[in-house]
C-alpha atoms as a PDB file:
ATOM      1  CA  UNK A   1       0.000   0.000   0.000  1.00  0.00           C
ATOM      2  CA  UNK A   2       1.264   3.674  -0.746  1.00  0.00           C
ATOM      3  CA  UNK A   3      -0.161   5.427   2.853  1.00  0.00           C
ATOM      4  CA  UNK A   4       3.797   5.338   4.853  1.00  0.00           C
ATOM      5  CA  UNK A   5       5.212   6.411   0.732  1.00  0.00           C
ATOM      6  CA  UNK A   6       5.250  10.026  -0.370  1.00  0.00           C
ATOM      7  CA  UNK A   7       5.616  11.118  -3.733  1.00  0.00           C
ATOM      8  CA  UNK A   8       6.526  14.456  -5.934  1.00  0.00           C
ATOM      9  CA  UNK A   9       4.123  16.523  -8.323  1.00  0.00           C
ATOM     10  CA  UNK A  10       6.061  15.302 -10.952  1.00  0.00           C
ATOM     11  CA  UNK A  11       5.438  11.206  -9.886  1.00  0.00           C
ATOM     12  CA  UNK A  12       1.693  11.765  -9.448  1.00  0.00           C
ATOM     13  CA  UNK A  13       1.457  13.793 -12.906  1.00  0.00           C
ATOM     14  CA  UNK A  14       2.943  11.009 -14.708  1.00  0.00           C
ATOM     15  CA  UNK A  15       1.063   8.378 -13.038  1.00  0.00           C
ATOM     16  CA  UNK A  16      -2.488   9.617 -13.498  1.00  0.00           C
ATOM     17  CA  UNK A  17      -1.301  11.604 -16.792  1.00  0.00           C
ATOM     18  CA  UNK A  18      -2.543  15.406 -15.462  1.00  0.00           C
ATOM     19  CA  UNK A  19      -0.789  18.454 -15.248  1.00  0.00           C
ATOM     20  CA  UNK A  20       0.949  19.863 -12.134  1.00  0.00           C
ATOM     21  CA  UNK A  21      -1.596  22.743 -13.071  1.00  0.00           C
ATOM     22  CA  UNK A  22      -4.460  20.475 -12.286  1.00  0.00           C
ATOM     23  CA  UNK A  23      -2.759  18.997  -8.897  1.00  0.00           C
ATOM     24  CA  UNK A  24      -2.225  22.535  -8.498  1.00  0.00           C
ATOM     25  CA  UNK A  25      -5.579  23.494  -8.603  1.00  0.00           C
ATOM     26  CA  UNK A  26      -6.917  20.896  -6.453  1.00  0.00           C
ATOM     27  CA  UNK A  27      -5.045  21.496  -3.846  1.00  0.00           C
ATOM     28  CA  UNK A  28      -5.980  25.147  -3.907  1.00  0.00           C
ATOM     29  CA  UNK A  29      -9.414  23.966  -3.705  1.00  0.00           C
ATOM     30  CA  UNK A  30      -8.830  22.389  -0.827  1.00  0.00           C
ATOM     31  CA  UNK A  31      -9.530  18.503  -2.166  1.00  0.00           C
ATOM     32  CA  UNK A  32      -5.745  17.440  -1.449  1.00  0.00           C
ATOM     33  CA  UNK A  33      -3.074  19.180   0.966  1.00  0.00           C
ATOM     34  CA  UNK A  34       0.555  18.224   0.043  1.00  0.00           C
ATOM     35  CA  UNK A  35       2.959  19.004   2.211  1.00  0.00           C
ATOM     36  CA  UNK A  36       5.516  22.094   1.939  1.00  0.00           C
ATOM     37  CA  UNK A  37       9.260  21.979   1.859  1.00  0.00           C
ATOM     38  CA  UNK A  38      10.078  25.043   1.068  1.00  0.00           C
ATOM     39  CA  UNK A  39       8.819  25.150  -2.892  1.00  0.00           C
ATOM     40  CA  UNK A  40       8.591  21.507  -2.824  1.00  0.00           C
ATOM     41  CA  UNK A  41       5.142  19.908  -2.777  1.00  0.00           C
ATOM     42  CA  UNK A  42       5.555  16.510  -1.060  1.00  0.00           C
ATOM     43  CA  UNK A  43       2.277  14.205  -1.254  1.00  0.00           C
ATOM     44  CA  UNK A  44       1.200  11.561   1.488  1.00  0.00           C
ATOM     45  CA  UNK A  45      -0.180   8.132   0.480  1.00  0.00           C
ATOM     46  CA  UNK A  46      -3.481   9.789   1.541  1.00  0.00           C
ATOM     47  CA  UNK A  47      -3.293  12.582  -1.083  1.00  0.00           C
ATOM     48  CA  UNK A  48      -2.464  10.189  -3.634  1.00  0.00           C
ATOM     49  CA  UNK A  49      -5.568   8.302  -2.702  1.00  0.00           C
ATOM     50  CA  UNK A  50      -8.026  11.222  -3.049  1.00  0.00           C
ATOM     51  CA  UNK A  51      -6.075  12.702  -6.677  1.00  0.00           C
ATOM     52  CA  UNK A  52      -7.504   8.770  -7.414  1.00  0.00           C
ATOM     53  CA  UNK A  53     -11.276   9.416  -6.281  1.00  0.00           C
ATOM     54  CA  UNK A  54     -11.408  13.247  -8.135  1.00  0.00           C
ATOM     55  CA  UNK A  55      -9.940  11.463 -11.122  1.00  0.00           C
ATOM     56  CA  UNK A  56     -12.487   8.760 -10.891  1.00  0.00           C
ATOM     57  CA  UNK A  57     -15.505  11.122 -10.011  1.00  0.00           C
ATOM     58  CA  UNK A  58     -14.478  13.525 -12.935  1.00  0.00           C
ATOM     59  CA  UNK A  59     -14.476  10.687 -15.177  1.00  0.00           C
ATOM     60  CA  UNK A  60     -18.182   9.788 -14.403  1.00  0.00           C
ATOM     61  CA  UNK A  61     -19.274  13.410 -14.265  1.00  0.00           C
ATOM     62  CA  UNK A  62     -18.990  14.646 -10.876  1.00  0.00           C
ATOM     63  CA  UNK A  63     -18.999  18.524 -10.570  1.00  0.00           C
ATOM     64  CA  UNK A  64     -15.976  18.924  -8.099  1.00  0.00           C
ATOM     65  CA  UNK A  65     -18.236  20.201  -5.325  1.00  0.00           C
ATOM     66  CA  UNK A  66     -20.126  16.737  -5.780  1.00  0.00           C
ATOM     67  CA  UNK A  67     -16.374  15.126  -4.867  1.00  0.00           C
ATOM     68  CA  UNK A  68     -15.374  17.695  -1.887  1.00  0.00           C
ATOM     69  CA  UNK A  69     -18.855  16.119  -0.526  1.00  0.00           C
ATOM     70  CA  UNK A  70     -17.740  12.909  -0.237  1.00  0.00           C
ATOM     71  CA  UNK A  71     -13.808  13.625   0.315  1.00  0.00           C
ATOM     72  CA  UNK A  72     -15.343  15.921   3.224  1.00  0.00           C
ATOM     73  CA  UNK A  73     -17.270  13.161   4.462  1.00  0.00           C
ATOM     74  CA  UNK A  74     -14.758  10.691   4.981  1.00  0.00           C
ATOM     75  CA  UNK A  75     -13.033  13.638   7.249  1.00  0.00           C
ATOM     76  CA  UNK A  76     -15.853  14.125   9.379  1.00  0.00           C
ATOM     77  CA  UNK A  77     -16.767  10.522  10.202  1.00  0.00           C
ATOM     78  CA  UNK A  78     -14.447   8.221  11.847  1.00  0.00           C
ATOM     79  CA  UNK A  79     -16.204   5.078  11.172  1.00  0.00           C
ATOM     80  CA  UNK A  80     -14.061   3.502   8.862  1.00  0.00           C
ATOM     81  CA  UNK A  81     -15.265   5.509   5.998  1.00  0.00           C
ATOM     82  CA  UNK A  82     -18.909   3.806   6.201  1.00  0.00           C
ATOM     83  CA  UNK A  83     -20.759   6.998   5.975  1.00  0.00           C
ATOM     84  CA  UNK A  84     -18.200   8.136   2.952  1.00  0.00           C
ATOM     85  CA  UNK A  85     -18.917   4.629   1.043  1.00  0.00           C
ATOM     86  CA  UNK A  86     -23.205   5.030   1.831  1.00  0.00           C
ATOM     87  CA  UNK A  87     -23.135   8.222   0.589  1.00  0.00           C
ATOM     88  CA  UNK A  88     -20.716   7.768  -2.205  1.00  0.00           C
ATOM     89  CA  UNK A  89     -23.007   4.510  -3.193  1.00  0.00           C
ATOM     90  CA  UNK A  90     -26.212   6.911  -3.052  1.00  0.00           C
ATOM     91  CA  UNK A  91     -24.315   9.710  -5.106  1.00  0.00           C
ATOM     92  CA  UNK A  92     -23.017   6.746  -7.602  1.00  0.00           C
ATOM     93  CA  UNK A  93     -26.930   5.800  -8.341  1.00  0.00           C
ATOM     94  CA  UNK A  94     -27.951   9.294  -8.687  1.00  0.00           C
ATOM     95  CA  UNK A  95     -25.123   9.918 -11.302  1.00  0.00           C
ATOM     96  CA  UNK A  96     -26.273   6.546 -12.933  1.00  0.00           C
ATOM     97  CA  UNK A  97     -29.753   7.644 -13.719  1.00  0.00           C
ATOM     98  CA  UNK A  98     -28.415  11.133 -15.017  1.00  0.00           C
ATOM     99  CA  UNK A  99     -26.029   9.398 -17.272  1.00  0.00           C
ATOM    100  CA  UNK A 100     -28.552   6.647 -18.616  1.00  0.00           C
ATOM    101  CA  UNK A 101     -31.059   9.504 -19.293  1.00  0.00           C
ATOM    102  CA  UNK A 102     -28.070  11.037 -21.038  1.00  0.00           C
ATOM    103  CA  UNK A 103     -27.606   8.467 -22.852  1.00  0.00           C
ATOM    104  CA  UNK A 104     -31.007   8.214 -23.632  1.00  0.00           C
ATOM    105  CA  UNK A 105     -31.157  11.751 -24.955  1.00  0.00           C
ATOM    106  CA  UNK A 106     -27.748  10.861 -27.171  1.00  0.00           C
ATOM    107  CA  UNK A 107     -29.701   7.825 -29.058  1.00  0.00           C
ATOM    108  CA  UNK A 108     -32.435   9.552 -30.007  1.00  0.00           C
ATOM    109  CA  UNK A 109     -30.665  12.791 -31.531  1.00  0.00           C
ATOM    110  CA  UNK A 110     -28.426   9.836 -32.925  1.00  0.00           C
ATOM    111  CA  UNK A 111     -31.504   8.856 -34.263  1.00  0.00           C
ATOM    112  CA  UNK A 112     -32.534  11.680 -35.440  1.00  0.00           C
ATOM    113  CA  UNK A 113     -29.002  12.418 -37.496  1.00  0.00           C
ATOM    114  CA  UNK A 114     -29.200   9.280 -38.591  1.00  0.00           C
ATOM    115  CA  UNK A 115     -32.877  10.058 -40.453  1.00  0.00           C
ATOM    116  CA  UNK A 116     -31.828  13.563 -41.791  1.00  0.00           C
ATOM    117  CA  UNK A 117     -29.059  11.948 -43.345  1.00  0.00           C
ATOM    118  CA  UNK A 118     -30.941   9.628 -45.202  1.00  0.00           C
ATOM    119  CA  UNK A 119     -33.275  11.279 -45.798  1.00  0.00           C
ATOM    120  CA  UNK A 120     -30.504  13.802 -47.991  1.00  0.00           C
ATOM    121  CA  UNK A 121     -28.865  10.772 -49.208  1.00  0.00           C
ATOM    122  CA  UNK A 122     -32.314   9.112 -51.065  1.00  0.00           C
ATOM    123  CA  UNK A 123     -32.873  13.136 -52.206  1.00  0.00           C
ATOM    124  CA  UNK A 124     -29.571  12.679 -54.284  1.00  0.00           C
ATOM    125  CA  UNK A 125     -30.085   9.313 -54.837  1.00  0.00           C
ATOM    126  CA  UNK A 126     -33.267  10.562 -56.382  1.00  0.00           C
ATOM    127  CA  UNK A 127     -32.317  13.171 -58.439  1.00  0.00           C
ATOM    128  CA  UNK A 128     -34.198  15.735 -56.109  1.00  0.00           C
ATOM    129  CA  UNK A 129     -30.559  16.864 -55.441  1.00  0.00           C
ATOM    130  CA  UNK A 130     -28.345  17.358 -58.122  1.00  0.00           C
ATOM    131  CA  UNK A 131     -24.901  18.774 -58.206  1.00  0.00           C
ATOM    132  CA  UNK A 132     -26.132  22.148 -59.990  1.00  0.00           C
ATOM    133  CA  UNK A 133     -29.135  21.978 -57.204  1.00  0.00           C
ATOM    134  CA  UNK A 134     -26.039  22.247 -54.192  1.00  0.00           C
ATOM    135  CA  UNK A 135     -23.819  24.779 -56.045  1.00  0.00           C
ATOM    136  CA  UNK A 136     -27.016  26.991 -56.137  1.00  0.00           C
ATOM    137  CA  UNK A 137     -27.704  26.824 -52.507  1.00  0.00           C
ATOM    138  CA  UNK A 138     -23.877  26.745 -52.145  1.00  0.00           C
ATOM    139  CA  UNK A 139     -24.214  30.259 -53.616  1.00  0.00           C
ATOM    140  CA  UNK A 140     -27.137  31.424 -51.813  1.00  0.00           C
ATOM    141  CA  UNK A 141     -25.967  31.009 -48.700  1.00  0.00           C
ATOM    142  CA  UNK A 142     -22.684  33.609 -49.456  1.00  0.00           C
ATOM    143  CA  UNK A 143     -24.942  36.350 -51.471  1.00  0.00           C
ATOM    144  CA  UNK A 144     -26.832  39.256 -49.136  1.00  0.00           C
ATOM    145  CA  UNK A 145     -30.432  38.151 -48.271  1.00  0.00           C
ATOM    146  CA  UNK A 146     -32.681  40.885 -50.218  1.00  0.00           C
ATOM    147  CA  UNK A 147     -35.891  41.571 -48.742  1.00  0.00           C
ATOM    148  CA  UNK A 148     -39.425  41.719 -50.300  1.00  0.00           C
ATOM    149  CA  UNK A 149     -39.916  45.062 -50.073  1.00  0.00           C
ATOM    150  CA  UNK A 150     -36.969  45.647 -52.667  1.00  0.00           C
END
């Protein structure tokens, strides 16, 4: 286990693949605390452990104040992180649904791409679009729109 280990900014940015910039900036939002020797940022097992739970929330599509809530929770409770995991697992389900309804919403415009472009491919395929028929709208599109009252 890594807890007794510490590591530099440039170890952890290498193994997760982020930028010292983004390490940076979660430590000045208060999700990890590295400790200071003079310049040098020097990170505990423990912060190493949460830069692995942002990474992981991020990658589902938790906002980061979604992760301080359940960083913060495993802080406040000293049961083993029980309340941290109960409210992580509730959090995970909500975050589920959100993404499957996502995912839902993808399909259909999918869907609906999908349908527009046939639709324009059996126009051609038809003759109902010709190559003359695109230059002209091809040119449309560039000229000035004139109005009726001219």
């Amino acid at each position: 286990m890594h807890h007794n280990r510490t590591f530099t900014i440039r170890q952890l940015t290498k193994e997760f693949d982020v930028t010292a910039r983004t390490l940076r900036f979660y430590e000045d939002e208060g999700l990890i605390a590295p400790e200071r020797r003079g310049q040098t940022r020097i990170y505990s097992g423990r912060d190493r452990a949460r830069i692995t739970l942002i990474l992981r929330g991020r990658r589902v599509g938790f906002s980061l104040a979604e992760i301080r809530e359940i960083l913060d929770l495993y802080d406040q409770h000293h049961d083993g992180g029980v309340a941290q995991t109960l409210h992580a697992r509730k959090k995970f389900e909500e975050q589920q649904i959100k993404l499957e309804r996502q995912k839902i919403d993808i399909e259909e415009s999918l869907g609906e791409l999908r349908h527009a472009i046939a639709a324009i491919d059996q126009a051609v395929a038809d003759g109902v679009l010709t190559a003359p028929s695109v230059e002209a709208h091809r040119v449309e599109q560039h000229q000035p729109h004139r109005h009726a009252a001219e």
